[in-house]
N, C-alpha and C. Protein backbone atom coordinates (compact mmCIF):
# COMPACT_ATOMS: atom_id res chain seq x y z
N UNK A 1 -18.24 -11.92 1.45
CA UNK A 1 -17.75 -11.07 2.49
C UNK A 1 -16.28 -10.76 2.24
N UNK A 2 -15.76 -9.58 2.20
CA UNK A 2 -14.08 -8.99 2.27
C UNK A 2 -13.94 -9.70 2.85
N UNK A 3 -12.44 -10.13 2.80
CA UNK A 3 -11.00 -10.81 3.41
C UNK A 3 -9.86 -9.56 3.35
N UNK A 4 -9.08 -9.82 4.09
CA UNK A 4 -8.20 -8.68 4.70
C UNK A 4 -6.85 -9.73 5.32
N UNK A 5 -5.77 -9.14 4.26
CA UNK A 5 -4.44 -9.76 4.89
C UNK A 5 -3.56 -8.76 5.54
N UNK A 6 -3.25 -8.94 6.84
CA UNK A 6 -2.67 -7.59 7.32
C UNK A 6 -1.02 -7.91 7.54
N UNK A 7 -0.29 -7.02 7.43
CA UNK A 7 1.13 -7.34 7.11
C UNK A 7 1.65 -5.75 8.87
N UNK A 8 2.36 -6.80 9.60
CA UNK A 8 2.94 -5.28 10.56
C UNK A 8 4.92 -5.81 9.93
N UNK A 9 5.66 -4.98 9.50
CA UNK A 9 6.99 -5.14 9.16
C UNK A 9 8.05 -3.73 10.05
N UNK A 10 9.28 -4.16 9.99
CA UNK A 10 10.33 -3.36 10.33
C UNK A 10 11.39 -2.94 8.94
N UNK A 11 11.10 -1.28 8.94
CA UNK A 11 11.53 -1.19 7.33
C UNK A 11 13.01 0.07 8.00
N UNK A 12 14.49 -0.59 7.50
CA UNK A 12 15.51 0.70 8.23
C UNK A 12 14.81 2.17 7.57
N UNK A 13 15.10 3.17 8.26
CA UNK A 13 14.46 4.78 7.79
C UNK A 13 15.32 4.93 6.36
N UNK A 14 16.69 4.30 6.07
CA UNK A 14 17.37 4.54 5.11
C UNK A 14 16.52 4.23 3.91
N UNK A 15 15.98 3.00 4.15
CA UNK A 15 15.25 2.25 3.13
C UNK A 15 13.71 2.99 2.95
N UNK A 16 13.29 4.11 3.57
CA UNK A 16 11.89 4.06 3.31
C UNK A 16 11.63 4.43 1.49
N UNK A 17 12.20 5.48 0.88
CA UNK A 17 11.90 5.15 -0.69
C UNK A 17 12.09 3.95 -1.51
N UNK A 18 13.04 3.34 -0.95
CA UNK A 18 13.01 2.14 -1.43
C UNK A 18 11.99 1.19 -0.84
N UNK A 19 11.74 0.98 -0.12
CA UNK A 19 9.93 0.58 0.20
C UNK A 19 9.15 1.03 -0.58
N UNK A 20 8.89 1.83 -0.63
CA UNK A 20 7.73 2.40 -1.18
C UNK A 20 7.72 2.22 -2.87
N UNK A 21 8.94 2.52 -3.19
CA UNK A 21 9.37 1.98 -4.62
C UNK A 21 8.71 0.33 -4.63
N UNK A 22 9.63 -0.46 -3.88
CA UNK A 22 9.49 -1.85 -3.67
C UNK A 22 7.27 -2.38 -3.86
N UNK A 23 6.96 -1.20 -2.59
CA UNK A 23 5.61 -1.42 -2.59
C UNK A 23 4.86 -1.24 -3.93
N UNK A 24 5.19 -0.21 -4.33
CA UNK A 24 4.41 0.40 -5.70
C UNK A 24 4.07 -0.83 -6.65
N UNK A 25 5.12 -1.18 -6.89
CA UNK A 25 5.42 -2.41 -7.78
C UNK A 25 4.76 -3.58 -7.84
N UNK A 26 5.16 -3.80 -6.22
CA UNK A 26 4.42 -5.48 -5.74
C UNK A 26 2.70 -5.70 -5.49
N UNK A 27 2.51 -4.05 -5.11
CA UNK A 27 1.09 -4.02 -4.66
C UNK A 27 0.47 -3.84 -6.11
N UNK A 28 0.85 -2.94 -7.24
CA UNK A 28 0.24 -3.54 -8.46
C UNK A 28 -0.18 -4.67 -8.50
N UNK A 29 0.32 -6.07 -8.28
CA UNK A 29 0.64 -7.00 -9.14
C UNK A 29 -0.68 -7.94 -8.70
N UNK A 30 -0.59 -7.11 -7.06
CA UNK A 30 -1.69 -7.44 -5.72
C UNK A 30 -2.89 -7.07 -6.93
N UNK A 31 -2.88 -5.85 -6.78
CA UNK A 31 -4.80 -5.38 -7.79
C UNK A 31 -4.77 -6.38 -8.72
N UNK A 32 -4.00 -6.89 -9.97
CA UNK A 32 -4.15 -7.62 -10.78
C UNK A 32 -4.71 -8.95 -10.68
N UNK A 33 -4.85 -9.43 -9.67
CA UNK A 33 -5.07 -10.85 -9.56
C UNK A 33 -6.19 -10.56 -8.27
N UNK A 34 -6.86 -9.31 -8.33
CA UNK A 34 -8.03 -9.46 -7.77
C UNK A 34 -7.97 -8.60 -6.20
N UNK A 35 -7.12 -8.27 -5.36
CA UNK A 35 -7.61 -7.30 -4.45
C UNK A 35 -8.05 -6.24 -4.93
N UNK A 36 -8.60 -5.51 -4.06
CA UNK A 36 -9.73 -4.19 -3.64
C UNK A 36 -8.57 -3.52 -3.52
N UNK A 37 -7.86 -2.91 -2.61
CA UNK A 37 -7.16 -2.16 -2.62
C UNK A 37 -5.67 -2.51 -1.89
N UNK A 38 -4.53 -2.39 -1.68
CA UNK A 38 -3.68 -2.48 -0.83
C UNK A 38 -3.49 -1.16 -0.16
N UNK A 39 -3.27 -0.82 1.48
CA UNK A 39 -2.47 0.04 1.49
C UNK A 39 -1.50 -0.18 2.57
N UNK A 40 -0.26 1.36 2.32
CA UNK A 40 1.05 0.67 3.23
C UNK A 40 1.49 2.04 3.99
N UNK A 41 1.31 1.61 5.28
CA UNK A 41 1.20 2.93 6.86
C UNK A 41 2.58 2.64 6.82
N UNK A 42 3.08 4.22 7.11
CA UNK A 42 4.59 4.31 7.67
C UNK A 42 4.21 4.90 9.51
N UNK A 43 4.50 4.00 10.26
CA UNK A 43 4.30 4.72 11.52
C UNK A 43 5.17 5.91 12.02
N UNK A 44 4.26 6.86 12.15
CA UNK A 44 4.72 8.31 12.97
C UNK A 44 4.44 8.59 14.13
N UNK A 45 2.99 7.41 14.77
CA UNK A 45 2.70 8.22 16.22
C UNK A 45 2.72 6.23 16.37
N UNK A 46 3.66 5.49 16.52
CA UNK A 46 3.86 4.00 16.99
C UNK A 46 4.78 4.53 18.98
N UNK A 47 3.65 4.22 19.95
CA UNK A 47 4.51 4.26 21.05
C UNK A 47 4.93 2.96 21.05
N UNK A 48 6.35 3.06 22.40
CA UNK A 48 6.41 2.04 22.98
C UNK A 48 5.84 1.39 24.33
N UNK A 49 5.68 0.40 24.56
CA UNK A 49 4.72 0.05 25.20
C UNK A 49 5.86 -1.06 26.35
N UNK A 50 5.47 -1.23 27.48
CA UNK A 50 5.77 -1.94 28.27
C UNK A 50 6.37 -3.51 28.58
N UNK A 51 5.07 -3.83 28.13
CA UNK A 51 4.83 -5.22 28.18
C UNK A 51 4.70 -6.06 26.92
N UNK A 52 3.98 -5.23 25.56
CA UNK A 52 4.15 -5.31 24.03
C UNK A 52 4.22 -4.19 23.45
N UNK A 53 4.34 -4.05 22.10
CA UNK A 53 3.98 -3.20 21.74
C UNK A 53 4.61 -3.51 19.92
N UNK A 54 4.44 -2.88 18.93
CA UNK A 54 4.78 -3.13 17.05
C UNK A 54 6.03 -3.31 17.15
N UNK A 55 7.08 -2.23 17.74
CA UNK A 55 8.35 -2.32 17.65
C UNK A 55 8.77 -3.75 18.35
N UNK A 56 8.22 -4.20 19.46
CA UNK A 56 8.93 -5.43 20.03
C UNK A 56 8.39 -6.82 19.11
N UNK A 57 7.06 -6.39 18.57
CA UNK A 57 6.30 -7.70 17.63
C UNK A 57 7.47 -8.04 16.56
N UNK A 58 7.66 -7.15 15.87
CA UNK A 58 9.03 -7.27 14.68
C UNK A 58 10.55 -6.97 15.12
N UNK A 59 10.78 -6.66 16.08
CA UNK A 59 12.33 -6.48 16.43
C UNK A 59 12.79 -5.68 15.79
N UNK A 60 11.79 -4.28 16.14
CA UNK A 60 12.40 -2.87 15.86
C UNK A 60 13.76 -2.70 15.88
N UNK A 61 14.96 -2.34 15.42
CA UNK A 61 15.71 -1.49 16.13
C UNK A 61 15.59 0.06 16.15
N UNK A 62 16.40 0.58 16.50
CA UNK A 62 16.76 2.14 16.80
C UNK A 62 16.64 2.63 15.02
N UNK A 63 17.37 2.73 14.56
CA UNK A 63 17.18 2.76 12.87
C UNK A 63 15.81 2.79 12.25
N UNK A 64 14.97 1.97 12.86
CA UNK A 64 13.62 1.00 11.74
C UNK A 64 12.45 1.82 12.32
N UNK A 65 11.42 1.69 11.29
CA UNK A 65 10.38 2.50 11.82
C UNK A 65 8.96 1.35 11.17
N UNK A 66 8.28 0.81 11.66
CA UNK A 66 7.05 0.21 12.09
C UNK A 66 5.99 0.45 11.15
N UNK A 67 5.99 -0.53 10.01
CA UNK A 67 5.10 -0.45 9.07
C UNK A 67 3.95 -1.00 9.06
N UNK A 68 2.63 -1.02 9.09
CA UNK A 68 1.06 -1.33 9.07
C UNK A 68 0.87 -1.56 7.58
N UNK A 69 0.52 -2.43 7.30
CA UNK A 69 0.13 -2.55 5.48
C UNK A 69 -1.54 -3.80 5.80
N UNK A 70 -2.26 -3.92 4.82
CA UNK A 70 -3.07 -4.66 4.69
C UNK A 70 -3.63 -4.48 3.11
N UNK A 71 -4.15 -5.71 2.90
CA UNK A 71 -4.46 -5.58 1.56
C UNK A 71 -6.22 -6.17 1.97
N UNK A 72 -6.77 -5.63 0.73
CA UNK A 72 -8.35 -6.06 1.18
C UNK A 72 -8.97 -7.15 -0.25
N UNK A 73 -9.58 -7.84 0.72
CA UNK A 73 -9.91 -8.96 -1.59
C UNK A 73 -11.56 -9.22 -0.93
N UNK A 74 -12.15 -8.92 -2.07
CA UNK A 74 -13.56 -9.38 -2.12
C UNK A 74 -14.28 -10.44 -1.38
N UNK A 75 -13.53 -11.17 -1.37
CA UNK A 75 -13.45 -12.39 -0.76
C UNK A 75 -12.67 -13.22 -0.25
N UNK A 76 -12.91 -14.49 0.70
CA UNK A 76 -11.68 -15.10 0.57
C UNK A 76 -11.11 -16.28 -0.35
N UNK A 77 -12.24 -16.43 -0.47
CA UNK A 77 -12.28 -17.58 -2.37
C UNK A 77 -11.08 -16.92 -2.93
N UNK A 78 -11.51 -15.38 -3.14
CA UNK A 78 -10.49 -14.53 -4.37
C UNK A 78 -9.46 -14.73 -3.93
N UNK A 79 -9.15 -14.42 -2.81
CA UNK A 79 -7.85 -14.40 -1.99
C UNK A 79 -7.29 -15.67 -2.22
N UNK A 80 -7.60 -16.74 -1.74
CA UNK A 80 -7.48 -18.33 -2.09
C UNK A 80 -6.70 -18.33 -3.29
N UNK A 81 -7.23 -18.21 -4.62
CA UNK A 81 -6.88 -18.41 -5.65
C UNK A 81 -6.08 -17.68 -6.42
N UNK A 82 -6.05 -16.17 -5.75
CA UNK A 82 -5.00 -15.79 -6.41
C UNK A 82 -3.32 -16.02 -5.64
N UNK A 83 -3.24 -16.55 -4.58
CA UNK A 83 -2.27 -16.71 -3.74
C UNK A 83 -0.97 -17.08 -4.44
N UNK A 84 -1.67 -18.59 -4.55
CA UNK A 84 -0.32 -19.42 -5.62
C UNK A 84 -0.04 -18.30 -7.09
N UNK A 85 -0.98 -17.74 -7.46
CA UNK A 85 -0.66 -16.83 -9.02
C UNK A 85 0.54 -16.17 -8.61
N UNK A 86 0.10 -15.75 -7.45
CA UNK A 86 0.93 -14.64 -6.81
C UNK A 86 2.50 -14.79 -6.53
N UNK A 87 2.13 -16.07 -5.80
CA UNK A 87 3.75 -16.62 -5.77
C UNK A 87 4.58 -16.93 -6.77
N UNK A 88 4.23 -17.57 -7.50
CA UNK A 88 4.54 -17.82 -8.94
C UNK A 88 4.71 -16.73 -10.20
N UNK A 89 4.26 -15.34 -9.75
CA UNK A 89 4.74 -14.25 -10.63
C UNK A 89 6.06 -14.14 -10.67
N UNK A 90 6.67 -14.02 -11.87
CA UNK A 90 7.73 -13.40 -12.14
C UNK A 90 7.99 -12.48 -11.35
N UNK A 91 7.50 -11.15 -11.68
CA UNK A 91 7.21 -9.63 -10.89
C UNK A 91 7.41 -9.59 -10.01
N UNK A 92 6.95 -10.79 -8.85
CA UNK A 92 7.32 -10.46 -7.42
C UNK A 92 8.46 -11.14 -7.16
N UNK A 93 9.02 -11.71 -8.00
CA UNK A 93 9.98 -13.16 -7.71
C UNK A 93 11.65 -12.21 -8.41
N UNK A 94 11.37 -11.20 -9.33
CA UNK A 94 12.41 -10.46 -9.74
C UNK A 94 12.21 -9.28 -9.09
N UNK A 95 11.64 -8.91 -8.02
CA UNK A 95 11.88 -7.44 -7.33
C UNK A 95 12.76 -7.30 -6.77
N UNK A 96 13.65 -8.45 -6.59
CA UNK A 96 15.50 -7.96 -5.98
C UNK A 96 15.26 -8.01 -4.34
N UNK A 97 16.01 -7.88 -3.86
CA UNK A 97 16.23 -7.94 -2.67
C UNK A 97 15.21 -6.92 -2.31
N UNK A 98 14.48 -7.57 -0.71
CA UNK A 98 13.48 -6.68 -0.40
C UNK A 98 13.85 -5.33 1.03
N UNK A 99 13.55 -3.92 1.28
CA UNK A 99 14.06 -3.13 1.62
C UNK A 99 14.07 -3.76 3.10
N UNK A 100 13.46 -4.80 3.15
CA UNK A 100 13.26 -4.86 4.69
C UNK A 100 13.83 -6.58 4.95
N UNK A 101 13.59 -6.67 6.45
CA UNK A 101 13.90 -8.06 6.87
C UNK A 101 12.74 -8.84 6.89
N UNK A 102 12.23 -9.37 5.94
CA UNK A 102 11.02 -10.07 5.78
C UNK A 102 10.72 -11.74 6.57
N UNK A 103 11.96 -11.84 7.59
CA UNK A 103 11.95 -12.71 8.34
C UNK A 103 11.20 -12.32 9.92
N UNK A 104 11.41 -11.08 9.84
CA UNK A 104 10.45 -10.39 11.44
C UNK A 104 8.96 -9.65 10.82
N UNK A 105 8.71 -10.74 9.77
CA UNK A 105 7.41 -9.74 9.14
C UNK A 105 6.55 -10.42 9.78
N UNK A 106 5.34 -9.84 10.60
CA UNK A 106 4.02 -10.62 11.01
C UNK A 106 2.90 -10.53 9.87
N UNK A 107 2.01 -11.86 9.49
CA UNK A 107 1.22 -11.26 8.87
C UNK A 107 -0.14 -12.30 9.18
N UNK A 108 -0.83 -12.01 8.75
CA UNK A 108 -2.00 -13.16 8.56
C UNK A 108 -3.74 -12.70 7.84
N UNK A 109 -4.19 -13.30 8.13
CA UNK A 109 -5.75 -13.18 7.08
C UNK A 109 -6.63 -13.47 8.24
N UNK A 110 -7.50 -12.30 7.75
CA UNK A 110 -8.57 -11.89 8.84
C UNK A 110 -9.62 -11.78 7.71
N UNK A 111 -10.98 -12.17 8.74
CA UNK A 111 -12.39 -12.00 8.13
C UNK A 111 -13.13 -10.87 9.03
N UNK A 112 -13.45 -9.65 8.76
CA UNK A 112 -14.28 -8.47 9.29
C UNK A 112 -15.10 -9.11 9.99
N UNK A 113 -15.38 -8.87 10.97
CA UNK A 113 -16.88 -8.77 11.49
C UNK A 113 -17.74 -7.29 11.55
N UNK A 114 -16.87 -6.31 11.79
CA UNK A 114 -17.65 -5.30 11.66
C UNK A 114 -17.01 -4.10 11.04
N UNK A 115 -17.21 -3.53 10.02
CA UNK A 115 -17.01 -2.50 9.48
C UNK A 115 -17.56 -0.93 9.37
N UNK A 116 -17.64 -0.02 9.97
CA UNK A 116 -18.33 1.06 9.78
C UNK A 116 -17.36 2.11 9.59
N UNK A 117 -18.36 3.10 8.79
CA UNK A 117 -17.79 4.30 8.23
C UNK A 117 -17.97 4.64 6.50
N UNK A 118 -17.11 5.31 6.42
CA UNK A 118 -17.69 6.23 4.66
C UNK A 118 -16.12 5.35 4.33
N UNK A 119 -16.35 5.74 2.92
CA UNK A 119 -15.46 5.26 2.35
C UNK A 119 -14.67 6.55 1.48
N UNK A 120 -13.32 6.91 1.22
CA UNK A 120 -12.53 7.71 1.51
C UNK A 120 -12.10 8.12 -0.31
């Protein structure tokens, strides 16, 4: 069964090519050691919300704009084992300072229960 790691981050608007640069790179390194696909949402229609909402989860400021990313792996075995590879790459370990504050990053690993639709 897919495994799915979902990442919500606060990236400044200055920085968005440099994200995306940053992403290009790191999410390679992701396919190599076994995910399905990564992808990385720049929010355009993120409201704010009352009581919660993305911007208050990461400590939006005025500047930052509300990133959605998830990566998808075959499994979670795959996922499992490529983790430590992962950490231990060079590649991700020399990408330099990252565009964002990776201290207000939420993330975690989810198992589908239900999936529908075509595939894109």
């Amino acid at each position: 069964m897919r495994y799915v790691d979902g990442f919500i981050i606060a990236v400044p608007n200055a920085n968005r090519q440099a994200f995306i640069d940053h992403a290009t790179k790191a999410d390679s390194v992701f396919l190599e050691y076994g995910a399905l696909r990564v992808t990385e949402c720049w929010g355009d229609d993120v409201r704010k919300g009352h009581t919660t909402d993305f911007f208050m989860a990461v400590k939006a400021e005025a500047d930052e704009s509300v990133v959605f990313s998830w990566i998808e792996w075959p499994d979670k075995a795959t996922r499992d084992a490529a983790m430590p590879k992962l950490m231990a790459d060079p590649r991700l370990a020399a990408g330099g300072a990252m565009p964002f504050d990776g201290k207000r990053m939420i993330f975690g690993g989810f198992t589908p229960v239900l999936d529908i639709g075509r595939e894109i």
